[in-house]
N, C-alpha and C. Protein backbone atom coordinates (compact mmCIF):
# COMPACT_ATOMS: atom_id res chain seq x y z
N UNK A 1 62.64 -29.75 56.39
CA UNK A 1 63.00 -28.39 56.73
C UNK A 1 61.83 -27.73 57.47
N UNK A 2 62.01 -27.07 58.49
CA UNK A 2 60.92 -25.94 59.04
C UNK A 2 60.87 -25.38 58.26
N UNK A 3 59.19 -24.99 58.12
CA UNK A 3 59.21 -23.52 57.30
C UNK A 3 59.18 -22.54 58.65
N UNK A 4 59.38 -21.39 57.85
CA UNK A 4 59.44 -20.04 59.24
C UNK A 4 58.28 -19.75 58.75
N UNK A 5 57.70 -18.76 59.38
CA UNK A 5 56.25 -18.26 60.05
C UNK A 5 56.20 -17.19 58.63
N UNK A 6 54.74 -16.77 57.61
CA UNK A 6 55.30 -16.30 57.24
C UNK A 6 55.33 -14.55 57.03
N UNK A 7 54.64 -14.04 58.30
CA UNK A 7 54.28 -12.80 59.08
C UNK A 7 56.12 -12.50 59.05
N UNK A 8 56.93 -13.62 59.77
CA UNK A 8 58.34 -13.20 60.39
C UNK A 8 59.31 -13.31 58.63
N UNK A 9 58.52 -13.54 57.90
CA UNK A 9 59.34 -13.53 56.81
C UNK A 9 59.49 -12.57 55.93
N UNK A 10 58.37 -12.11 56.02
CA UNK A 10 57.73 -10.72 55.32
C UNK A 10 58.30 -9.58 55.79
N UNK A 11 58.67 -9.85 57.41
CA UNK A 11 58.89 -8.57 58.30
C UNK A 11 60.74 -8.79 57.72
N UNK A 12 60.94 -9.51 57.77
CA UNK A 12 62.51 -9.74 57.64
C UNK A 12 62.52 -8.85 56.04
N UNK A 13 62.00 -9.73 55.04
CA UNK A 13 62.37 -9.25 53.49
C UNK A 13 62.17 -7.30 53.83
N UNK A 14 61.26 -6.67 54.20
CA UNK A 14 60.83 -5.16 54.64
C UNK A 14 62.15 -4.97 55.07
N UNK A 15 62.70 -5.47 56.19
CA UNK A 15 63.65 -4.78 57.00
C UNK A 15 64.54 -4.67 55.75
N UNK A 16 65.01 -5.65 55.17
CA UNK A 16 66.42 -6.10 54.10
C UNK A 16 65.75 -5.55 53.06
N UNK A 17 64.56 -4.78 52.39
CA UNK A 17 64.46 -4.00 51.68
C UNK A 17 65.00 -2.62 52.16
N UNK A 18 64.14 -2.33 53.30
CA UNK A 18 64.43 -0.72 53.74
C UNK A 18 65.88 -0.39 53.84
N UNK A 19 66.44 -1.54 54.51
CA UNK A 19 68.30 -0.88 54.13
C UNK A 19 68.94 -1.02 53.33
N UNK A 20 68.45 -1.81 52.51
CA UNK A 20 69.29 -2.01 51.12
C UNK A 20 68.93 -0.42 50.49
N UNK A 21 67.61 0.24 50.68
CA UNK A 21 67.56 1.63 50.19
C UNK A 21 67.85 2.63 50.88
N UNK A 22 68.31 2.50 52.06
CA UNK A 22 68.79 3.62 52.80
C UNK A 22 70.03 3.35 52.43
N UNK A 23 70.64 2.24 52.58
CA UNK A 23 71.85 2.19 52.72
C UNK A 23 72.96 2.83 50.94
N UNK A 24 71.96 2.36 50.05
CA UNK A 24 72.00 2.48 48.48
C UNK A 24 71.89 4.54 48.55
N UNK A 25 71.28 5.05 49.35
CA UNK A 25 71.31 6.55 49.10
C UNK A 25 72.33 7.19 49.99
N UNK A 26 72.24 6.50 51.26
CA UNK A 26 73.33 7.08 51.89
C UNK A 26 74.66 6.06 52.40
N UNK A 27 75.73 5.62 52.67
CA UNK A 27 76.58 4.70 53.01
C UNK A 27 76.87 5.16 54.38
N UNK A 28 76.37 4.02 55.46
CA UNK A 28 76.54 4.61 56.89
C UNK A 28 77.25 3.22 57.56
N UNK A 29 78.54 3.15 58.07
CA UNK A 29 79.06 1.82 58.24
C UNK A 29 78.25 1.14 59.62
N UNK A 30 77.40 1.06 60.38
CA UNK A 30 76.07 1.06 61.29
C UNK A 30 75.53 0.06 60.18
N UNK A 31 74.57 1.01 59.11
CA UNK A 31 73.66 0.25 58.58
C UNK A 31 74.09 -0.66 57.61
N UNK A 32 75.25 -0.55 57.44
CA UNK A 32 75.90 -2.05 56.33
C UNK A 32 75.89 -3.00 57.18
N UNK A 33 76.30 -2.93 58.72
CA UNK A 33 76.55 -3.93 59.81
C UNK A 33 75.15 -4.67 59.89
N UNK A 34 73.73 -3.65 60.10
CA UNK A 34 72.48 -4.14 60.24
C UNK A 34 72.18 -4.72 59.09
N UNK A 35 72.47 -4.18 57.40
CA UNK A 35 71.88 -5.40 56.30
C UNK A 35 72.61 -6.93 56.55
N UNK A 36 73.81 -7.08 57.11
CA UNK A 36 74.64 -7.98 56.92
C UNK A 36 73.63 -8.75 57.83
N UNK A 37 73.64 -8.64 59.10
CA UNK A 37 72.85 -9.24 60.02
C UNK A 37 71.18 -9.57 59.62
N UNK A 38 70.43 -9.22 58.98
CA UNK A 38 69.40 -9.01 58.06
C UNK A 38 69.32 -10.07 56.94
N UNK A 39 70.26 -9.79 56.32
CA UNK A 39 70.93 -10.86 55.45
C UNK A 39 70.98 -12.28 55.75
N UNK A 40 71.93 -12.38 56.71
CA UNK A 40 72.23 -13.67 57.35
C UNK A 40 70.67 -14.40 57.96
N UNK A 41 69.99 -13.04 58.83
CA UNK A 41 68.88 -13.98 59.44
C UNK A 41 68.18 -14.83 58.19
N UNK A 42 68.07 -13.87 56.96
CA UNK A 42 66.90 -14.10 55.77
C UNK A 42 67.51 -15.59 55.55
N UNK A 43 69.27 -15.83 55.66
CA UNK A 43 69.72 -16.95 54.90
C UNK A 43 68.86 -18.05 55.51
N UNK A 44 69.42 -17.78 57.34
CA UNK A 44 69.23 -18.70 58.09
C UNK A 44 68.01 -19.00 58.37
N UNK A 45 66.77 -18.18 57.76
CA UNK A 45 65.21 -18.39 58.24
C UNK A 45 65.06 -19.56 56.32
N UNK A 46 65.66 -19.05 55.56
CA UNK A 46 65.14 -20.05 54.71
C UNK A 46 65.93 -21.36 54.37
N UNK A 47 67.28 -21.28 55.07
CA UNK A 47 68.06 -22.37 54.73
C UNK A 47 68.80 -22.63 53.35
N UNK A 48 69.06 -21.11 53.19
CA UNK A 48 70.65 -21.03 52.46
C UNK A 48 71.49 -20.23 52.63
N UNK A 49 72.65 -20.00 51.51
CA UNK A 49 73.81 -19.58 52.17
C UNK A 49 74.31 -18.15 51.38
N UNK A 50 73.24 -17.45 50.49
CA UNK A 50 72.88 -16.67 49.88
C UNK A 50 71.55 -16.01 50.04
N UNK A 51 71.59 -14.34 49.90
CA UNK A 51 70.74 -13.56 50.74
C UNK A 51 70.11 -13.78 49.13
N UNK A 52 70.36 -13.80 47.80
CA UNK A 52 69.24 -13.92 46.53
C UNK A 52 68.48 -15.36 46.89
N UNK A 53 69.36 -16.17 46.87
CA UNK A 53 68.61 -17.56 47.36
C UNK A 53 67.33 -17.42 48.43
N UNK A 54 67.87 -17.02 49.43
CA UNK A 54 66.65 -16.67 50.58
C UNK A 54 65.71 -15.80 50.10
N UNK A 55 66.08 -14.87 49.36
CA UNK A 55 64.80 -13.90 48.66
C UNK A 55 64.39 -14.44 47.94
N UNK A 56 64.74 -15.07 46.99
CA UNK A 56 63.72 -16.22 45.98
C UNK A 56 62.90 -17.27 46.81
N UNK A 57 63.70 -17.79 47.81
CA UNK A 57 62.94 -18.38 48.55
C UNK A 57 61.45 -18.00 49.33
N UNK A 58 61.83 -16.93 49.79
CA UNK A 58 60.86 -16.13 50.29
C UNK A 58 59.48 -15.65 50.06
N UNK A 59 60.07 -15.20 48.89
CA UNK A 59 59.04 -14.91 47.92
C UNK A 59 58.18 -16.38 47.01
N UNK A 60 58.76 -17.25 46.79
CA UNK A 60 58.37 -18.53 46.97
C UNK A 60 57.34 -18.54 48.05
N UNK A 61 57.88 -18.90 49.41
CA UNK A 61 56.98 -19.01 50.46
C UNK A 61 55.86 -17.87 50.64
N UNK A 62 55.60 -16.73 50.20
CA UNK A 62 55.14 -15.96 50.79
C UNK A 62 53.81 -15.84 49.29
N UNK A 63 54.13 -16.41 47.99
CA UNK A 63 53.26 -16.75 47.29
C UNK A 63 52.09 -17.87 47.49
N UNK A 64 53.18 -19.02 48.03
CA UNK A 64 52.20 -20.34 48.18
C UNK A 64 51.19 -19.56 49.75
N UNK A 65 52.19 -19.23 50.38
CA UNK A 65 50.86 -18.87 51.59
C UNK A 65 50.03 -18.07 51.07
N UNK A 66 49.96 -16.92 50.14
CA UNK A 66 48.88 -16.21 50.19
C UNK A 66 47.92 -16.94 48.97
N UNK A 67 48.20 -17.62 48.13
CA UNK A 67 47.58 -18.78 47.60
C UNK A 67 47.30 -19.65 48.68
N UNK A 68 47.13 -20.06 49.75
CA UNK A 68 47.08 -20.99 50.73
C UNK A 68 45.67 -19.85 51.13
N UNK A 69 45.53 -18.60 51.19
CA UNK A 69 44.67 -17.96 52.43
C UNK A 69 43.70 -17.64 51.36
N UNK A 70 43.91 -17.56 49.96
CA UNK A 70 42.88 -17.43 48.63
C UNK A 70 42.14 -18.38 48.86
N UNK A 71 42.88 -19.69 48.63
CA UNK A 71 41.81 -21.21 48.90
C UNK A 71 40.90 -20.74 50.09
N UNK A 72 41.04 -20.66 51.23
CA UNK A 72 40.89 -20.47 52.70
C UNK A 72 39.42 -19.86 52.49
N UNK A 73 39.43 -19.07 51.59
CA UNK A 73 38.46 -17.30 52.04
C UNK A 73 37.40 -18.41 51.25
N UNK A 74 36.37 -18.02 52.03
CA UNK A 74 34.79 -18.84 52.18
C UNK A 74 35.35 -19.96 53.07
N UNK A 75 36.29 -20.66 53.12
CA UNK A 75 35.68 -21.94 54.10
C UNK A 75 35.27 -21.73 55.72
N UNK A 76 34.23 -22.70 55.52
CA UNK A 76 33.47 -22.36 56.80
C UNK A 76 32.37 -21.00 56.29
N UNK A 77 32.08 -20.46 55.66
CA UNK A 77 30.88 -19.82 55.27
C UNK A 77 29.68 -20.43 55.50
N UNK A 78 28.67 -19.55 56.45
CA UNK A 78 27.66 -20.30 56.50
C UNK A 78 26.49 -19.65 55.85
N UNK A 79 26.60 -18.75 55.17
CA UNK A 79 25.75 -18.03 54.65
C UNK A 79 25.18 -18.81 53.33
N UNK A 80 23.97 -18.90 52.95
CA UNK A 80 22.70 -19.58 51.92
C UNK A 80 23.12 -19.02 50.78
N UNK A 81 23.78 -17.97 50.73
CA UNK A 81 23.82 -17.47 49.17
C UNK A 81 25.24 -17.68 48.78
N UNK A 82 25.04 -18.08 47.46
CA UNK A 82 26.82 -18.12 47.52
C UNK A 82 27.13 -18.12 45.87
């Protein structure tokens, strides 16, 4: 499986947060059209067929990467003290 990028994953889960709460205070048939589409991308960026699936997923991916950039921080440090 590709993983997706995970800057574009983060930006996706934000978007499909922000309308799930706009949409949850006010009902605008526009922004049900945009979560649906939102939805679908989240399915299709993680490779399922459920928008909870893709958010578990997500959040999955978006743990191991920032555990991935924890490891990261010092390497390549060239500084004597450490």
């Amino acid at each position: 499986m590709i993983v997706p990028d995970p800057k574009a994953v983060r930006r996706q889960l934000t978007r499909y947060a922000a309308l799930r709460i706009a949409q949850s205070e006010h009902a605008v048939p526009a922004r049900a059209r945009e979560l649906e589409d939102v939805s679908y991308t989240l399915c299709v960026m993680m490779g399922t067929t459920s928008v909870q699936d893709a958010i578990a997923r997500a959040d999955a991916l978006l743990a191991e990467d920032q555990h991935k950039e924890k490891e990261n921080d010092g390497e390549g440090d060239l500084s004597l003290v450490g």
